[in-house]
PDB file of N, CA and C in Angstrom:
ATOM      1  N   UNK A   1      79.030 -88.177 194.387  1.00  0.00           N
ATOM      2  CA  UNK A   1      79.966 -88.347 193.302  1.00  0.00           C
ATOM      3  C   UNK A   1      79.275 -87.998 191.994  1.00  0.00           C
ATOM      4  N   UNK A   2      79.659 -86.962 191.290  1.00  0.00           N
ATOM      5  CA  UNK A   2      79.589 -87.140 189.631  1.00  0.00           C
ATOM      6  C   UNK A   2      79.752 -87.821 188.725  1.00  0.00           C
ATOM      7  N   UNK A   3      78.565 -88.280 187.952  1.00  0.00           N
ATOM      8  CA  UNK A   3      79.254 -89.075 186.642  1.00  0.00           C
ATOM      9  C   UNK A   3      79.464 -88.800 186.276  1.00  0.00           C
ATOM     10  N   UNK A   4      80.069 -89.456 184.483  1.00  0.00           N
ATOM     11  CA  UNK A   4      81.485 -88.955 183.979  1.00  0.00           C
ATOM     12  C   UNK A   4      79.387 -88.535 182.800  1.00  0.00           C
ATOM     13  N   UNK A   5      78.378 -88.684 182.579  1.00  0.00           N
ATOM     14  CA  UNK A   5      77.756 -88.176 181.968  1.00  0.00           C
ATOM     15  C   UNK A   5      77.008 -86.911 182.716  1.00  0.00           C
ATOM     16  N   UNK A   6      77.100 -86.761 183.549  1.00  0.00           N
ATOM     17  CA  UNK A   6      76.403 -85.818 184.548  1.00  0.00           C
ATOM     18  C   UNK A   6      77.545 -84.507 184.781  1.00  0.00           C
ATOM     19  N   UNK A   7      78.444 -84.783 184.279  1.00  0.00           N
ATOM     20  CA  UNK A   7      79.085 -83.671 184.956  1.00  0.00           C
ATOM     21  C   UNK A   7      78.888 -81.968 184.148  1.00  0.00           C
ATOM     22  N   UNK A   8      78.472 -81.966 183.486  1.00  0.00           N
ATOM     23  CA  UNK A   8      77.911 -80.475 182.704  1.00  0.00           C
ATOM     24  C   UNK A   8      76.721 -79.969 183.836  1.00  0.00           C
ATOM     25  N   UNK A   9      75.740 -80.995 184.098  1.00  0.00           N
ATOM     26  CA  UNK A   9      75.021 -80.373 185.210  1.00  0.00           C
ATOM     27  C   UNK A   9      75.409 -79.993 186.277  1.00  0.00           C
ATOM     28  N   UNK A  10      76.069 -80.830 187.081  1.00  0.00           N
ATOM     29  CA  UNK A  10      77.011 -80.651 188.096  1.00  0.00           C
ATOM     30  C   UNK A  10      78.234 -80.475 188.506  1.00  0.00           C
ATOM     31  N   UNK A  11      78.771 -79.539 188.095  1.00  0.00           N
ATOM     32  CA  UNK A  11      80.420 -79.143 188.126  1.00  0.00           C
ATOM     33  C   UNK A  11      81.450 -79.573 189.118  1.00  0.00           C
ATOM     34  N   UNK A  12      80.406 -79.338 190.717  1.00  0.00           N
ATOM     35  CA  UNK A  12      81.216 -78.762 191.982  1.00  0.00           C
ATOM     36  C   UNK A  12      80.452 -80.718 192.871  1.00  0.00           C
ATOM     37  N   UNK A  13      81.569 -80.850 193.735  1.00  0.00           N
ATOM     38  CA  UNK A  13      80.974 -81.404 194.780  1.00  0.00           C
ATOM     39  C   UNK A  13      80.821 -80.846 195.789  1.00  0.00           C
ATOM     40  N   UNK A  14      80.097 -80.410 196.559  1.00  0.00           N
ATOM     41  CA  UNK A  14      80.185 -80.293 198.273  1.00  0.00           C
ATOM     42  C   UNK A  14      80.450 -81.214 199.373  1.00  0.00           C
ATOM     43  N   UNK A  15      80.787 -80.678 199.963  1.00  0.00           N
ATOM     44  CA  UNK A  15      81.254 -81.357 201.472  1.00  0.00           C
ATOM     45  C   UNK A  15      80.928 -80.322 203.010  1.00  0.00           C
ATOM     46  N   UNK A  16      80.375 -80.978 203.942  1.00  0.00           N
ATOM     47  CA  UNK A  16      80.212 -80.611 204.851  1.00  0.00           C
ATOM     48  C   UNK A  16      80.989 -80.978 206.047  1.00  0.00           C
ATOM     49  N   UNK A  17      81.647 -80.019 206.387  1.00  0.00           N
ATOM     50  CA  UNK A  17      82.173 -80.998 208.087  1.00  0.00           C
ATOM     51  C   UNK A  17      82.550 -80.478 209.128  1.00  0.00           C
ATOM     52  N   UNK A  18      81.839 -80.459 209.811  1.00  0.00           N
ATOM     53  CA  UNK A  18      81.726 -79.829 211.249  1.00  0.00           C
ATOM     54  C   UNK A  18      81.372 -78.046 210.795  1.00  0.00           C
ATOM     55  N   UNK A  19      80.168 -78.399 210.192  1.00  0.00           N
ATOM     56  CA  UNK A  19      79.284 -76.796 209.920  1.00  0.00           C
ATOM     57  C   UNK A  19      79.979 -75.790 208.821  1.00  0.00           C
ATOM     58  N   UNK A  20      80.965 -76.387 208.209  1.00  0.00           N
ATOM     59  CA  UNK A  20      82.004 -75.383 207.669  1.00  0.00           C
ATOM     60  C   UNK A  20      81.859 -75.839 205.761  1.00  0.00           C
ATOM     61  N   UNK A  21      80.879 -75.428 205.320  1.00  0.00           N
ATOM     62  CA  UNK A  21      80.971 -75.914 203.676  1.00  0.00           C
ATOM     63  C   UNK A  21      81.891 -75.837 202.866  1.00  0.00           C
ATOM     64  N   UNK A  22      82.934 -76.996 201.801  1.00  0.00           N
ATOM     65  CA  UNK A  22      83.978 -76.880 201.027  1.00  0.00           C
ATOM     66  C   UNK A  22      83.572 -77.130 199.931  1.00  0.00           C
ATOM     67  N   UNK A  23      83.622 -76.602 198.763  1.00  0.00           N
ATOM     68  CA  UNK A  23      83.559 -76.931 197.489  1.00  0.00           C
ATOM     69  C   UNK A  23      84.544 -77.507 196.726  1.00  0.00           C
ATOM     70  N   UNK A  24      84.380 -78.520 196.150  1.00  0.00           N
ATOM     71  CA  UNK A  24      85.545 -78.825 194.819  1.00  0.00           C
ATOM     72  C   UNK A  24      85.090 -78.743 194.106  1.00  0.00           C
ATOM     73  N   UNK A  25      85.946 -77.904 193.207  1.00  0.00           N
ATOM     74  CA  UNK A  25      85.564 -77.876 191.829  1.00  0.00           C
ATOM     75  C   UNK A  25      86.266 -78.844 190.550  1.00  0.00           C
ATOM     76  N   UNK A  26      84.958 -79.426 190.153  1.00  0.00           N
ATOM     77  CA  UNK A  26      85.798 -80.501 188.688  1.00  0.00           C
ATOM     78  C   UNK A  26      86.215 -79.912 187.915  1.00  0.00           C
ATOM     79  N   UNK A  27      85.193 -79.344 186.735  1.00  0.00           N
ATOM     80  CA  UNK A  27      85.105 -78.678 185.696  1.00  0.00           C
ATOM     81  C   UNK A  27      84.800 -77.215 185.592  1.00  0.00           C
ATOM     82  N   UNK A  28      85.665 -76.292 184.619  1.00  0.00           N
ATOM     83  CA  UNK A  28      85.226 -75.402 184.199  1.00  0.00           C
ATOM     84  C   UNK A  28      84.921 -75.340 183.056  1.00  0.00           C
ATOM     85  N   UNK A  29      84.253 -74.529 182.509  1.00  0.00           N
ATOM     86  CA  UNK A  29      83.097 -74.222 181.402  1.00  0.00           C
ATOM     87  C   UNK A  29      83.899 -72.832 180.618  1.00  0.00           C
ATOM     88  N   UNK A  30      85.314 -72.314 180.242  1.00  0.00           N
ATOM     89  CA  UNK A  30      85.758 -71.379 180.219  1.00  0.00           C
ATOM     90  C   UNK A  30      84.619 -70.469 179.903  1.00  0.00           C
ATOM     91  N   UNK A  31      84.392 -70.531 178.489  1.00  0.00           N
ATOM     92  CA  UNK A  31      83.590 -69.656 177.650  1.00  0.00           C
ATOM     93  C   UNK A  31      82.806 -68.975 178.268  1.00  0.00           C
ATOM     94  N   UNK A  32      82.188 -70.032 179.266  1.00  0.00           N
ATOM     95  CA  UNK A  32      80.834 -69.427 179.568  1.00  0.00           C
ATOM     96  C   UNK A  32      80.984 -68.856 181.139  1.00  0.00           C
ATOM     97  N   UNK A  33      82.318 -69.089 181.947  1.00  0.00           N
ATOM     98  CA  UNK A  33      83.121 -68.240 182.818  1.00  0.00           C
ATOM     99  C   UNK A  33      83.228 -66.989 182.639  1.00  0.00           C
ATOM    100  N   UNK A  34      83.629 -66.776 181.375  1.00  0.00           N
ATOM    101  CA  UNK A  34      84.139 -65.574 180.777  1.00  0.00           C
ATOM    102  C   UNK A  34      82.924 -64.680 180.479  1.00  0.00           C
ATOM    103  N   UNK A  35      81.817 -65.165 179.618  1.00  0.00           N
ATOM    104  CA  UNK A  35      80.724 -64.588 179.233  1.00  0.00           C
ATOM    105  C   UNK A  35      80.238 -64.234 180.567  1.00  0.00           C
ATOM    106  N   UNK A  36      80.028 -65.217 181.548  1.00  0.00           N
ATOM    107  CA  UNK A  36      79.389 -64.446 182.825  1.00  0.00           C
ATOM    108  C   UNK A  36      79.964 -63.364 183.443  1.00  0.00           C
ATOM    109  N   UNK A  37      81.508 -63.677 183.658  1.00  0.00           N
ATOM    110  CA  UNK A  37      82.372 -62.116 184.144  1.00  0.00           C
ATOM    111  C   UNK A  37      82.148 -61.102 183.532  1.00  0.00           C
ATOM    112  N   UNK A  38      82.366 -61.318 181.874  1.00  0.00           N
ATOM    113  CA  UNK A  38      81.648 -59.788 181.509  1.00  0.00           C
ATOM    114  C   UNK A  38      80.427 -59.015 182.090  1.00  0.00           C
ATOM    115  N   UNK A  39      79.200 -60.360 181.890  1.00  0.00           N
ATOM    116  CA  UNK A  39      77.886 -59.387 181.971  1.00  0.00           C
ATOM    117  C   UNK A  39      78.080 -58.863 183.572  1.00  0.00           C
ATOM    118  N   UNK A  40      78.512 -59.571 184.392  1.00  0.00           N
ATOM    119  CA  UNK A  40      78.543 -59.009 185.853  1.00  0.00           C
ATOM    120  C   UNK A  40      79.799 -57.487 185.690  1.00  0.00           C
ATOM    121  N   UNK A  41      80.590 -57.272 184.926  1.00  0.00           N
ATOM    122  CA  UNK A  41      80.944 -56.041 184.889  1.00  0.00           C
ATOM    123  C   UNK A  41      80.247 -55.245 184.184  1.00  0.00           C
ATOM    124  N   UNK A  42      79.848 -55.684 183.323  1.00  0.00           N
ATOM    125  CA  UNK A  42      79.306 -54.561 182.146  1.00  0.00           C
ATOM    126  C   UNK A  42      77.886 -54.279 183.273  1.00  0.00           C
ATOM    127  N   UNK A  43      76.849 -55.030 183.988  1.00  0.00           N
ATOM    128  CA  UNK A  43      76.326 -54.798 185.374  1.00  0.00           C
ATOM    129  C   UNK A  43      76.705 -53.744 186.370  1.00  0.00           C
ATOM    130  N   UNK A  44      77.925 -54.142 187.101  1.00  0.00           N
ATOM    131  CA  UNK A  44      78.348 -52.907 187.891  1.00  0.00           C
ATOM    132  C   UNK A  44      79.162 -51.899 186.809  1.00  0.00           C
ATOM    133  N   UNK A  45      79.102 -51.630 186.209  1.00  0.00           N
ATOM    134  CA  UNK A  45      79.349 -50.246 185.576  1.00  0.00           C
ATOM    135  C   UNK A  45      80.966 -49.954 184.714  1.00  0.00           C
ATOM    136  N   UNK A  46      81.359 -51.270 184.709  1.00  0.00           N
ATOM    137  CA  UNK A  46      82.662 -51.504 184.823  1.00  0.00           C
ATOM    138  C   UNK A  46      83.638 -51.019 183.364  1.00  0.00           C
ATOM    139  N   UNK A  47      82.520 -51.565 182.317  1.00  0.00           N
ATOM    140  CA  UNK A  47      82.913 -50.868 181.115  1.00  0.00           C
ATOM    141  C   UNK A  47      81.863 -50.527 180.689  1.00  0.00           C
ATOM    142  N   UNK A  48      81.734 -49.179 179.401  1.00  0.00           N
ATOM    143  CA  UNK A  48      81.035 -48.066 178.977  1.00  0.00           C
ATOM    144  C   UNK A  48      80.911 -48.617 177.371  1.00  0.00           C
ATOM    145  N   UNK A  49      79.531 -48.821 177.456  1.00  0.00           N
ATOM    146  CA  UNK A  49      79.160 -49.034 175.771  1.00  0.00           C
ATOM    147  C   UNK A  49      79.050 -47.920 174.660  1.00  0.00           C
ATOM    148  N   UNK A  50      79.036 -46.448 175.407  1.00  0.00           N
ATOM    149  CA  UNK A  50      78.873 -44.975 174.702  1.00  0.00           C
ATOM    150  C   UNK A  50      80.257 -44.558 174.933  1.00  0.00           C
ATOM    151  N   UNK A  51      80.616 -43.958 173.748  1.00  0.00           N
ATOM    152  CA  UNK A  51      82.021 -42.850 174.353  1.00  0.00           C
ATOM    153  C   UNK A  51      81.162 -41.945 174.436  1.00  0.00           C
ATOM    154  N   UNK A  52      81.482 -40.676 175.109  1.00  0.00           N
ATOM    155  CA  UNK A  52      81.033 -39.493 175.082  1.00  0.00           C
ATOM    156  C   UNK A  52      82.115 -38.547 175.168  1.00  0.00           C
ATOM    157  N   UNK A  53      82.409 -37.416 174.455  1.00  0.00           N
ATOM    158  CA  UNK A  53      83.630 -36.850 174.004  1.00  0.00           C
ATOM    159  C   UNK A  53      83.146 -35.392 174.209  1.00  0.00           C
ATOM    160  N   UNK A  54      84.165 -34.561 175.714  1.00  0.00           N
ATOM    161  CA  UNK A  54      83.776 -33.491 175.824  1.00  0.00           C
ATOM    162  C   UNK A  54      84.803 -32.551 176.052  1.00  0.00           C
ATOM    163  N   UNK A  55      84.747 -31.056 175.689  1.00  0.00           N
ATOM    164  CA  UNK A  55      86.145 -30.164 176.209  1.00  0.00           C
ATOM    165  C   UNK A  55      86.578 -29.954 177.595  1.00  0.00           C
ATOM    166  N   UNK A  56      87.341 -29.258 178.155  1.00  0.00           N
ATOM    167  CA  UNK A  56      87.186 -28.331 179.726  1.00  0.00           C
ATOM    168  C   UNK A  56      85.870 -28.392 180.506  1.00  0.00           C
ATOM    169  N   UNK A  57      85.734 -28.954 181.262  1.00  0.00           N
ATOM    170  CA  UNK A  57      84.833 -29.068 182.516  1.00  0.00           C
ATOM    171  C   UNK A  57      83.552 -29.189 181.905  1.00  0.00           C
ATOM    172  N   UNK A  58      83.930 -30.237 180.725  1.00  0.00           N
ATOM    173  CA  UNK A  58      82.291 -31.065 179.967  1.00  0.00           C
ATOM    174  C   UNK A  58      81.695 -29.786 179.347  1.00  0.00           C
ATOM    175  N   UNK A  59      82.437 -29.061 178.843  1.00  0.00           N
ATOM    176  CA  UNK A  59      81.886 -28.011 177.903  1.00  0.00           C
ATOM    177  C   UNK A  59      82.039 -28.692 176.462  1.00  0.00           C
ATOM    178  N   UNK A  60      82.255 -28.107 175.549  1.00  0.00           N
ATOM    179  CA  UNK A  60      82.377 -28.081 174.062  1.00  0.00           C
ATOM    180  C   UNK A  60      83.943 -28.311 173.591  1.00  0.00           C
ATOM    181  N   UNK A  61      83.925 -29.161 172.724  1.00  0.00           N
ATOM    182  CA  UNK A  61      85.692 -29.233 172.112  1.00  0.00           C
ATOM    183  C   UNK A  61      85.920 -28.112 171.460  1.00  0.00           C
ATOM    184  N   UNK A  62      86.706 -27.541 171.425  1.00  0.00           N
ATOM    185  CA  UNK A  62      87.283 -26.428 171.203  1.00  0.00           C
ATOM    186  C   UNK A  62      88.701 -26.632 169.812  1.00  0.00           C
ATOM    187  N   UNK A  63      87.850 -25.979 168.977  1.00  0.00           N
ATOM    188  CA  UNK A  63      88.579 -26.316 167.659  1.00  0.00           C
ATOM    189  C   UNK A  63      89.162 -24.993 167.663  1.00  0.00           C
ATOM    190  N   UNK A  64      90.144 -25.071 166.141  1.00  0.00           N
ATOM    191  CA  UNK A  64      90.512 -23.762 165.512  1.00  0.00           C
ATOM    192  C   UNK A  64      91.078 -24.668 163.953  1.00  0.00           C
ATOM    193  N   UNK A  65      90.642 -23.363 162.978  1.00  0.00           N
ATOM    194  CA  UNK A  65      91.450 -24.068 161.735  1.00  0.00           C
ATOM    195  C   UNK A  65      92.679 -23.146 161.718  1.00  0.00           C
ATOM    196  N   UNK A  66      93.136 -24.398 160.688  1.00  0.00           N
ATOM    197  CA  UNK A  66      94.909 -23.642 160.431  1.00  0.00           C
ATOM    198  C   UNK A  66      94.851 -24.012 159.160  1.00  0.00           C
ATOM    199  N   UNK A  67      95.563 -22.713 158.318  1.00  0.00           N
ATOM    200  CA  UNK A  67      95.966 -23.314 156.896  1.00  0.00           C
ATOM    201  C   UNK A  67      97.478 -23.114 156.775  1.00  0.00           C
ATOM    202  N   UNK A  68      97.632 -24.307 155.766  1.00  0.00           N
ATOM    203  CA  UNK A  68      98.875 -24.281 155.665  1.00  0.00           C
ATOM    204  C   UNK A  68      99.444 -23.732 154.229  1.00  0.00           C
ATOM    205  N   UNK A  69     100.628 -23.023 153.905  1.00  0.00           N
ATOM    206  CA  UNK A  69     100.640 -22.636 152.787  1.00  0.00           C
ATOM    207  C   UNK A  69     101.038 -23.564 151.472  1.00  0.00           C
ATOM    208  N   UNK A  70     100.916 -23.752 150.107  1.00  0.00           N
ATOM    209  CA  UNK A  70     101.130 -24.437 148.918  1.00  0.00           C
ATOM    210  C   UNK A  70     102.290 -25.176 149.236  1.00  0.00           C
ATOM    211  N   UNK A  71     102.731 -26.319 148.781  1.00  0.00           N
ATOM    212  CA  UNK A  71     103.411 -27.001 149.034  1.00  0.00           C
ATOM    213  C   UNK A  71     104.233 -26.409 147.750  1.00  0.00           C
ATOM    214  N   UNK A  72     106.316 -26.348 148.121  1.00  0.00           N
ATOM    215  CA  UNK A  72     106.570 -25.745 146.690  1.00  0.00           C
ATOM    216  C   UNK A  72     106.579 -23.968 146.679  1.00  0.00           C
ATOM    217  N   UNK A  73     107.867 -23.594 145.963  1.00  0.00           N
ATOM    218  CA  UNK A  73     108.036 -21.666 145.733  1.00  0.00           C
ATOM    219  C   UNK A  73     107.383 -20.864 147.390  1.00  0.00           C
ATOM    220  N   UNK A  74     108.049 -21.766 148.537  1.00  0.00           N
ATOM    221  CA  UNK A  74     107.886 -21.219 149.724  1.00  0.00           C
ATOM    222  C   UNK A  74     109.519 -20.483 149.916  1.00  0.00           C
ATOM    223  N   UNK A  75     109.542 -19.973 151.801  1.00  0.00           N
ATOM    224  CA  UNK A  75     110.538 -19.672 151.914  1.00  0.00           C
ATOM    225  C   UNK A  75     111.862 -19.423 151.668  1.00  0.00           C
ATOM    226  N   UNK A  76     111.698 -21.338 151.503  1.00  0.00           N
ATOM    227  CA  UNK A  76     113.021 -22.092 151.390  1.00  0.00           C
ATOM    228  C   UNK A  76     113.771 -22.357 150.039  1.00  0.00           C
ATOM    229  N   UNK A  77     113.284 -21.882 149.100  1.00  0.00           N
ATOM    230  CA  UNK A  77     113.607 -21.729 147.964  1.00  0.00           C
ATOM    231  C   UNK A  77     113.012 -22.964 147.090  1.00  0.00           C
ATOM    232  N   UNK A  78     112.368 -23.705 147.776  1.00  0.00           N
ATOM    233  CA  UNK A  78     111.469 -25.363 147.224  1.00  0.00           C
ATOM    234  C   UNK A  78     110.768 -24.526 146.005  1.00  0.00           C
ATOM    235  N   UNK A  79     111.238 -25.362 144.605  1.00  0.00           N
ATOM    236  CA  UNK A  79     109.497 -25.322 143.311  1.00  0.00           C
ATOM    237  C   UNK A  79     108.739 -26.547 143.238  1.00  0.00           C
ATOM    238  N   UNK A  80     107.759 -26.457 142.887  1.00  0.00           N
ATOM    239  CA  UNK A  80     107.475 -27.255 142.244  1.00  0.00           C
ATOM    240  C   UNK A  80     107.474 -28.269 141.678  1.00  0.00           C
TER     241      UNK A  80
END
């Protein structure tokens, strides 16, 4: 049994019976649930701390400029 001051050390009780181990669990610890799930993904590969930003089959991005003409005394009869 857990005390009600002991229980940060000891979360879980065990039980044994007939060779087959059960856990109960008292308490969770969210924060630090959470902090552990991350590092075990960020571990297996799960999320990426670098972007890396590439064109067609990891070549080069592929730009072009465009200009646009004066805003105003275009086509459309717009001044100024």
């Amino acid at each position: 049994m857990v005390s009600r001051g002991n229980r940060a050390a000891a979360a879980a009780e065990c039980h044994v019976c007939s060779g087959v181990r059960s856990v109960q669990v008292r308490e969770i610890n969210i924060p630090a649930a959470t902090a552990a799930l991350h590092l075990l993904g960020k571990q297996q590969g799960m999320f990426k701390d670098q972007v890396e930003h590439s064109g067609p089959d990891g070549g080069a991005i592929l730009t072009r400029r465009v200009e646009y003409p004066e805003a105003g005394g275009g086509e459309n009869g717009c001044s100024k």
